[in-house]
Every structure is written in structure tokens, then in C-alpha cells.
PDB file of N, CA and C in Angstrom:
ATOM      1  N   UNK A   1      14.935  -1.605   6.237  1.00  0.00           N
ATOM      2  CA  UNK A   1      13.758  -2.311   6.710  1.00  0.00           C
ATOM      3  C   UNK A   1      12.815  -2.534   5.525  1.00  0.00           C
ATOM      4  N   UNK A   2      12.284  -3.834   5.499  1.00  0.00           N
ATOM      5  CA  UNK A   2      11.103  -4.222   4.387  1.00  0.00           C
ATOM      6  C   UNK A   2       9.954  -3.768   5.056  1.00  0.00           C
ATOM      7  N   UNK A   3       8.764  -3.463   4.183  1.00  0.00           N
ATOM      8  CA  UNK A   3       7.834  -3.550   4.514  1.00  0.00           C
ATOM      9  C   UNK A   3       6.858  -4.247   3.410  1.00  0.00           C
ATOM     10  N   UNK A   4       6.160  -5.008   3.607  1.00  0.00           N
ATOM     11  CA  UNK A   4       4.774  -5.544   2.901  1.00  0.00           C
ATOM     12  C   UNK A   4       3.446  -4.708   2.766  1.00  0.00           C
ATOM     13  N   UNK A   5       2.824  -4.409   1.877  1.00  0.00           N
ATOM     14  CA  UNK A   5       1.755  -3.862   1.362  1.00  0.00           C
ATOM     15  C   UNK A   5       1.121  -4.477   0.401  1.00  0.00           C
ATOM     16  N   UNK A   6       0.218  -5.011   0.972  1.00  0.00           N
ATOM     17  CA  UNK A   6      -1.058  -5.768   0.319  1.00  0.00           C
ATOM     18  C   UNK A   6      -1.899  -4.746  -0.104  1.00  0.00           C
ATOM     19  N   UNK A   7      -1.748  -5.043  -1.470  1.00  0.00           N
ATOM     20  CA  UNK A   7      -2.987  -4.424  -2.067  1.00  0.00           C
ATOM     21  C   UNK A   7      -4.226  -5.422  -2.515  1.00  0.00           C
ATOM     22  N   UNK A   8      -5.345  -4.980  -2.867  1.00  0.00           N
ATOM     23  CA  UNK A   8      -6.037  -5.419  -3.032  1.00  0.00           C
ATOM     24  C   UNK A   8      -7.438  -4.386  -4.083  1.00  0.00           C
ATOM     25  N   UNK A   9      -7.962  -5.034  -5.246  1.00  0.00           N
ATOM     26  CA  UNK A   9      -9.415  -4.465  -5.615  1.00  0.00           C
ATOM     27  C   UNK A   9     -10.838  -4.561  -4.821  1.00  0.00           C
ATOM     28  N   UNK A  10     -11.458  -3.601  -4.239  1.00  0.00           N
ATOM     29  CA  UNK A  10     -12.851  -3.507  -3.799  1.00  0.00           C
ATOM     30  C   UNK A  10     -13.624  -3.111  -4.486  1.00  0.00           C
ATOM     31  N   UNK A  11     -13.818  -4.341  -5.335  1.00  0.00           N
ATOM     32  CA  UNK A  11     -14.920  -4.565  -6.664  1.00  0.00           C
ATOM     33  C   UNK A  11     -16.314  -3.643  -6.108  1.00  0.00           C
ATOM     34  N   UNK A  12     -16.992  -3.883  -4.711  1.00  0.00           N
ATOM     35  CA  UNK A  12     -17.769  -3.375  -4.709  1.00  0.00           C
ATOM     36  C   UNK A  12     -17.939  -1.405  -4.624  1.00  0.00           C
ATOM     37  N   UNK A  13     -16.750  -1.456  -4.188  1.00  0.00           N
ATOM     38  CA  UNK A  13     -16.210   0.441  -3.573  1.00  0.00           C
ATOM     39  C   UNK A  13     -15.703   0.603  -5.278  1.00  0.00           C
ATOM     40  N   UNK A  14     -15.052  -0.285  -5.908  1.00  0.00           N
ATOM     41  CA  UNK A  14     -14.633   0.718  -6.829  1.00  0.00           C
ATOM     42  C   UNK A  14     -12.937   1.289  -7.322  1.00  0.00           C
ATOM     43  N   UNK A  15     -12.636   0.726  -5.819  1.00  0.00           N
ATOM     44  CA  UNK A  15     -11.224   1.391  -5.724  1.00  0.00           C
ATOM     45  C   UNK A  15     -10.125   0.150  -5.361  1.00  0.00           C
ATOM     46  N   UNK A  16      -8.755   0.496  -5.578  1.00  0.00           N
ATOM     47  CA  UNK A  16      -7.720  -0.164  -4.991  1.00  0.00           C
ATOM     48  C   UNK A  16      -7.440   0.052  -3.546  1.00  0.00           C
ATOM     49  N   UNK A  17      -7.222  -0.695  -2.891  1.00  0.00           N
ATOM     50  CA  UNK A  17      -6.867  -0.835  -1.220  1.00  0.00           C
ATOM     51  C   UNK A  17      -5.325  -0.796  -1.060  1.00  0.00           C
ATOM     52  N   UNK A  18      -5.248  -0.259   0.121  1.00  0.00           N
ATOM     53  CA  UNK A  18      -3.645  -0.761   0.613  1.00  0.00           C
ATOM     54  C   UNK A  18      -3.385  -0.697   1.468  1.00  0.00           C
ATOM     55  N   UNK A  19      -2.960  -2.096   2.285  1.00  0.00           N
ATOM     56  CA  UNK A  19      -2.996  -2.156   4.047  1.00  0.00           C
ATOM     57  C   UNK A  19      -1.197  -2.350   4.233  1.00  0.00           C
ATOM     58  N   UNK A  20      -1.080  -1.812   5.358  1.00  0.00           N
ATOM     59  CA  UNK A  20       0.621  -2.020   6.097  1.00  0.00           C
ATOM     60  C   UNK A  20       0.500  -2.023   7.596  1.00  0.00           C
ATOM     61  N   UNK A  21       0.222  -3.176   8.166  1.00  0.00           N
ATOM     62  CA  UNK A  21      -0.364  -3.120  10.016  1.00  0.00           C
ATOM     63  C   UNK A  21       1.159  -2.677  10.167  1.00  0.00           C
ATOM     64  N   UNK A  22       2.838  -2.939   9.775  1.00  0.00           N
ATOM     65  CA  UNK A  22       3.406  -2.751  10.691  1.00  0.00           C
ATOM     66  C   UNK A  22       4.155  -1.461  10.077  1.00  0.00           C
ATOM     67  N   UNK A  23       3.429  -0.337   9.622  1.00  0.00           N
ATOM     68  CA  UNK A  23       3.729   0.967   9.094  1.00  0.00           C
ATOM     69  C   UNK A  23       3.336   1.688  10.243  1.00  0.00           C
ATOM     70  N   UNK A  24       1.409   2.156  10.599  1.00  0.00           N
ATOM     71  CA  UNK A  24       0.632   0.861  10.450  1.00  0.00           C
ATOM     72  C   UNK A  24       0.307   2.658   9.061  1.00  0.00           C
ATOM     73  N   UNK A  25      -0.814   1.873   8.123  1.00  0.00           N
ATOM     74  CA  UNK A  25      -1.104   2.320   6.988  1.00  0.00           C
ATOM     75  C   UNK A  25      -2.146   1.552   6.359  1.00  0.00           C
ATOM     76  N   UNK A  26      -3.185   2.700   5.742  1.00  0.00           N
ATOM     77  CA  UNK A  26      -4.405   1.995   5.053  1.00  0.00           C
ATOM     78  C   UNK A  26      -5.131   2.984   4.255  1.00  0.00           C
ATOM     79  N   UNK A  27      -5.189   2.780   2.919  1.00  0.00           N
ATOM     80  CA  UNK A  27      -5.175   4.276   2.098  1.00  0.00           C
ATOM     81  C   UNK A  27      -5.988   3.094   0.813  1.00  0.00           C
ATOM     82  N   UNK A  28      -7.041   3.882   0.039  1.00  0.00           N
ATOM     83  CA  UNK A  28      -7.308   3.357  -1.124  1.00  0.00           C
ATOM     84  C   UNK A  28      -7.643   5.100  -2.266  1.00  0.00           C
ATOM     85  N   UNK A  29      -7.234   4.008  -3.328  1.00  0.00           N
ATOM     86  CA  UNK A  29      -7.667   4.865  -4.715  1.00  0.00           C
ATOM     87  C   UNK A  29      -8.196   4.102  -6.060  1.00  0.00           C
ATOM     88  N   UNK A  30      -8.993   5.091  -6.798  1.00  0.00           N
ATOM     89  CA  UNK A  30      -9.356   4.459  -8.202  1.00  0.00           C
ATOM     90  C   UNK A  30      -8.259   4.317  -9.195  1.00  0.00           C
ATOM     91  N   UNK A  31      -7.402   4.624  -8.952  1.00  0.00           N
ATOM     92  CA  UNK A  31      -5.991   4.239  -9.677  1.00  0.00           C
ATOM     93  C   UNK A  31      -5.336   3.259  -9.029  1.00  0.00           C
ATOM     94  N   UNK A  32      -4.467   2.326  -9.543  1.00  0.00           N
ATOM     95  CA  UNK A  32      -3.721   1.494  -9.021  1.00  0.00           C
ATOM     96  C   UNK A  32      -2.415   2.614  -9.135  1.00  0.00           C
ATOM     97  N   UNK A  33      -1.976   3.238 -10.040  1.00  0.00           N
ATOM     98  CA  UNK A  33      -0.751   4.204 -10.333  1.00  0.00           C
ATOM     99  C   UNK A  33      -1.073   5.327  -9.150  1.00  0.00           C
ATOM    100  N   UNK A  34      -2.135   5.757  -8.720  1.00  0.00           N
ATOM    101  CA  UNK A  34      -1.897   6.902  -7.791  1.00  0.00           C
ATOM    102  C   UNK A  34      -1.710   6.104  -6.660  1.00  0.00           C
ATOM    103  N   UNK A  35      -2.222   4.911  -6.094  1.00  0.00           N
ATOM    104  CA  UNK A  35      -2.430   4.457  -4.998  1.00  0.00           C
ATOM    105  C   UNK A  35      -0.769   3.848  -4.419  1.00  0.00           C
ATOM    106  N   UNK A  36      -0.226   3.564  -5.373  1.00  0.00           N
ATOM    107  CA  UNK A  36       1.734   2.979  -5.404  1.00  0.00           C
ATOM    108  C   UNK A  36       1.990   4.531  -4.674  1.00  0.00           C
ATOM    109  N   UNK A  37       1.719   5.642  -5.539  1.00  0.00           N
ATOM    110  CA  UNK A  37       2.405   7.292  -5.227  1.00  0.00           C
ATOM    111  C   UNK A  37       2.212   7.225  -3.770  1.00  0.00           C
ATOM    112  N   UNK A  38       0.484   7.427  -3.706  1.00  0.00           N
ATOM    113  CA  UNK A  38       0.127   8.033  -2.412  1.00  0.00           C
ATOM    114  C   UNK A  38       0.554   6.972  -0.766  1.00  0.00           C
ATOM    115  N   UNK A  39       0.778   5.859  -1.687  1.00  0.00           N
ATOM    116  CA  UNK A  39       1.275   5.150  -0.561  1.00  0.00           C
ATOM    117  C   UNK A  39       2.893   5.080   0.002  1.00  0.00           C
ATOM    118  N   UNK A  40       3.811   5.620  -1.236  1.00  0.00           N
ATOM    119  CA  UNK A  40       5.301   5.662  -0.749  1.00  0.00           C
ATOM    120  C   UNK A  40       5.191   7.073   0.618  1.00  0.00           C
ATOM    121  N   UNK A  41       4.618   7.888  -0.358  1.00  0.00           N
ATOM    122  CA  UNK A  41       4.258   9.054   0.836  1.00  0.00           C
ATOM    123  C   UNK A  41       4.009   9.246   1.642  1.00  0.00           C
ATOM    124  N   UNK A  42       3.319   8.873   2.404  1.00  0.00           N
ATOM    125  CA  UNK A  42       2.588   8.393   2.915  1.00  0.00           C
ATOM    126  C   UNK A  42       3.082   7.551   4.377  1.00  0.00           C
ATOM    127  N   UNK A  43       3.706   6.188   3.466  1.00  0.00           N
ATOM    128  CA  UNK A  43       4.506   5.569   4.272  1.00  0.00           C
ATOM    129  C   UNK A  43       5.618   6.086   4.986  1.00  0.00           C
ATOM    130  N   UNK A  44       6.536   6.875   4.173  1.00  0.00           N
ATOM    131  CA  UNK A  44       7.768   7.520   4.264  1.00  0.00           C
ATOM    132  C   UNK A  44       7.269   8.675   5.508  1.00  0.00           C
ATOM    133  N   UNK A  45       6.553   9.394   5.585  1.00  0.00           N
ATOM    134  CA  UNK A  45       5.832  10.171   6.729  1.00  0.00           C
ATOM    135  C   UNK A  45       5.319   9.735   7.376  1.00  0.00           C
ATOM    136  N   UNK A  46       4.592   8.669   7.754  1.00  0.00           N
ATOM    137  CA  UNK A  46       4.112   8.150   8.870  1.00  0.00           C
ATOM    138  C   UNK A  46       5.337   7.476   9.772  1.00  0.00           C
ATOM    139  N   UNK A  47       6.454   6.186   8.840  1.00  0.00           N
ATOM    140  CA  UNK A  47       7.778   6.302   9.397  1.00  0.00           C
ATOM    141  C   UNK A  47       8.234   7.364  10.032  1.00  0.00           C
ATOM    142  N   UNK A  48       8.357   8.386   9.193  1.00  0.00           N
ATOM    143  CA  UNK A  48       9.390   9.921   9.805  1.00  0.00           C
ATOM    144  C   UNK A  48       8.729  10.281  11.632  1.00  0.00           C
ATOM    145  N   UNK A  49       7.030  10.281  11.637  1.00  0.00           N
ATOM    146  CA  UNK A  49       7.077  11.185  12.535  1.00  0.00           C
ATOM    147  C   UNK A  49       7.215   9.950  13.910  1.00  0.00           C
ATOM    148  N   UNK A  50       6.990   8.268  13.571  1.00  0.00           N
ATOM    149  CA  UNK A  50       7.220   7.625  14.380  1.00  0.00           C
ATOM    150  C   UNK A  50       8.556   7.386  14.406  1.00  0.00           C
ATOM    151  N   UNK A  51       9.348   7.705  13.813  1.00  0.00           N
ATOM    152  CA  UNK A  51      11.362   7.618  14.493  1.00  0.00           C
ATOM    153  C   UNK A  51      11.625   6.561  13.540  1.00  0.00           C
ATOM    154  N   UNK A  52      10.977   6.216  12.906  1.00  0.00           N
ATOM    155  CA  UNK A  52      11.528   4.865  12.035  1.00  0.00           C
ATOM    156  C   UNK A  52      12.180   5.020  11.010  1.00  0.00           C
ATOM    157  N   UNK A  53      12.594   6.320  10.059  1.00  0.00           N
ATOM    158  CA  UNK A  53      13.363   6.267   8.942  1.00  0.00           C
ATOM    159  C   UNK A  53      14.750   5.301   9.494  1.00  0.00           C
ATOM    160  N   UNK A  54      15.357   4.627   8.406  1.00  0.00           N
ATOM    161  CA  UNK A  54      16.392   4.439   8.362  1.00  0.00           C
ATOM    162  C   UNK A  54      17.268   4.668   7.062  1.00  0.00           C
ATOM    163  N   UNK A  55      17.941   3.994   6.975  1.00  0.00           N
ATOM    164  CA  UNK A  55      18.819   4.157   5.121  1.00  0.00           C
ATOM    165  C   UNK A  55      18.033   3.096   3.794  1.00  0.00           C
ATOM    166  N   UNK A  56      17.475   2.176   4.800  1.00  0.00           N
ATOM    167  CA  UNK A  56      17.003   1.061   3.257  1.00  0.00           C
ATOM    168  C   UNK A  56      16.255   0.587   4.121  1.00  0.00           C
ATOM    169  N   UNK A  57      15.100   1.433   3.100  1.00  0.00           N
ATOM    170  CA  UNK A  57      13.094   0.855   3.455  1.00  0.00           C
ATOM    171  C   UNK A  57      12.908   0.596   2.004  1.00  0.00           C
ATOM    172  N   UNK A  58      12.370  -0.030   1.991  1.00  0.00           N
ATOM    173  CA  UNK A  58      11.856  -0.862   0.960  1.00  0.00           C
ATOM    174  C   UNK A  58      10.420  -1.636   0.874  1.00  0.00           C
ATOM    175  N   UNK A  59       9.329  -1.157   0.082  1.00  0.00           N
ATOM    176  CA  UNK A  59       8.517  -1.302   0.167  1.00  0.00           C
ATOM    177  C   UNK A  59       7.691  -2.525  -0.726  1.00  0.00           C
ATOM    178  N   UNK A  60       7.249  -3.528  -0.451  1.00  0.00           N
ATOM    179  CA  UNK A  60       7.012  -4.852  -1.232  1.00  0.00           C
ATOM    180  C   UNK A  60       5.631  -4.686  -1.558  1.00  0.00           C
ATOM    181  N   UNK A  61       5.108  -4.427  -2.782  1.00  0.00           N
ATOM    182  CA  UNK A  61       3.812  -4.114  -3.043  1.00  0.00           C
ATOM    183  C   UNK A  61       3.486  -5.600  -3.841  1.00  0.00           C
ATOM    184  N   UNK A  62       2.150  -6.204  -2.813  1.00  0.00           N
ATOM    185  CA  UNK A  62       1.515  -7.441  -3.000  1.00  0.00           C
ATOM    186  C   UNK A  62       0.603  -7.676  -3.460  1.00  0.00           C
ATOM    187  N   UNK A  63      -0.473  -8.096  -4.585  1.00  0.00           N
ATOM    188  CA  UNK A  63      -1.786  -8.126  -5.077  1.00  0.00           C
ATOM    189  C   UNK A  63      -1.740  -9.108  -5.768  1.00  0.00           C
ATOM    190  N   UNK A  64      -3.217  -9.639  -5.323  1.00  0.00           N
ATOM    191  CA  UNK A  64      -3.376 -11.168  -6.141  1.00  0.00           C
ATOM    192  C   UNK A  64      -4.378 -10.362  -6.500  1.00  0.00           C
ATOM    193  N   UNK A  65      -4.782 -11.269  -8.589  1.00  0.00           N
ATOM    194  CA  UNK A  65      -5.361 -10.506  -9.449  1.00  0.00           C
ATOM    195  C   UNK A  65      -6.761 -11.834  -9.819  1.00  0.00           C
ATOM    196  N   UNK A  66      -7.636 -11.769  -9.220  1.00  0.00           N
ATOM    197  CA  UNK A  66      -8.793 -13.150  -9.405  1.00  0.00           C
ATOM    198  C   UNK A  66     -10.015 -12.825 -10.656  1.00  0.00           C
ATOM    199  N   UNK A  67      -9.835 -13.551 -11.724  1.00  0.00           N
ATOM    200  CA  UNK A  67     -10.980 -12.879 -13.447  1.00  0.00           C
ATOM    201  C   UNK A  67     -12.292 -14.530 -13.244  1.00  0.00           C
ATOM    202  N   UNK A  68     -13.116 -14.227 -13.100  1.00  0.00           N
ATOM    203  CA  UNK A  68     -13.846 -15.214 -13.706  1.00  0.00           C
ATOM    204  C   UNK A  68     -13.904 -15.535 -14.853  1.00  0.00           C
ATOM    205  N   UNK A  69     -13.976 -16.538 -15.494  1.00  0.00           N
ATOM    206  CA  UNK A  69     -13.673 -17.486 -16.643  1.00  0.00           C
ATOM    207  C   UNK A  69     -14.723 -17.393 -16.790  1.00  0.00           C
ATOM    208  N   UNK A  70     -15.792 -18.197 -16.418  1.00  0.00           N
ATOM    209  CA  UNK A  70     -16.937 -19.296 -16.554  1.00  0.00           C
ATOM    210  C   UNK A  70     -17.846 -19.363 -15.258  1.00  0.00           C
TER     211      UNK A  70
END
């Protein structure tokens, strides 16, 4: 099973976001590197205690990156 995880920066909080409605899952950190960790974990246990492990989960980590120029 795939799953999608949108991440996202909350310029104003500070931190990286990460949403999964059909995990369901929503976790942020000031690392982008801890927030990948804490989210396989995370995911992988919230699956387990709802019956959902299977053999191939696979997790699609999504973030659009927006810099002002000008």
C-alpha cells in the first residue's frame, strides 16, 4: 500500500508539517531529517494498531519548496 505525505514549512510556527488523512497522521518538527524519522514511526504504528500492516507500504514524502525572489 502507498501512502502520500505532504509535507509542508510553517514559516510562521517555525517547524516542518506532515499530514496523512488516510494513515490518518499529523506530526511536525524543526528538522526536516527528524520529521521523515518520526513520521515512518509513527506511521508504521498507527497502521499496526489499526490492522493495516501489510508486506509493501511505502511512503511518498511530498513538499513544494516556495523562495521569494523580488
Amino acid at each position: 500500500m502507498n501512502y502520500n505525505i505532504n509535507v509542508n514549512w510553517d514559516e510562521t510556527a517555525g517547524v516542518w508539517c506532515a499530514v496523512c488523512d488516510d494513515i490518518p497522521l499529523a506530526m511536525e518538527s524543526n528538522s526536516f531529517d527528524a520529521l521523515i524519522l518520526k513520521v515512518k514511526i509513527a506511521a508504521y504504528e498507527t497502521l499496526e494498531l489499526n490492522g493495516a500492516i501489510t508486506d509493501n507500504i511505502k511512503l511518498c514524502f511530498k513538499t513544494v519548496h516556495w523562495e521569494n525572489i523580488a
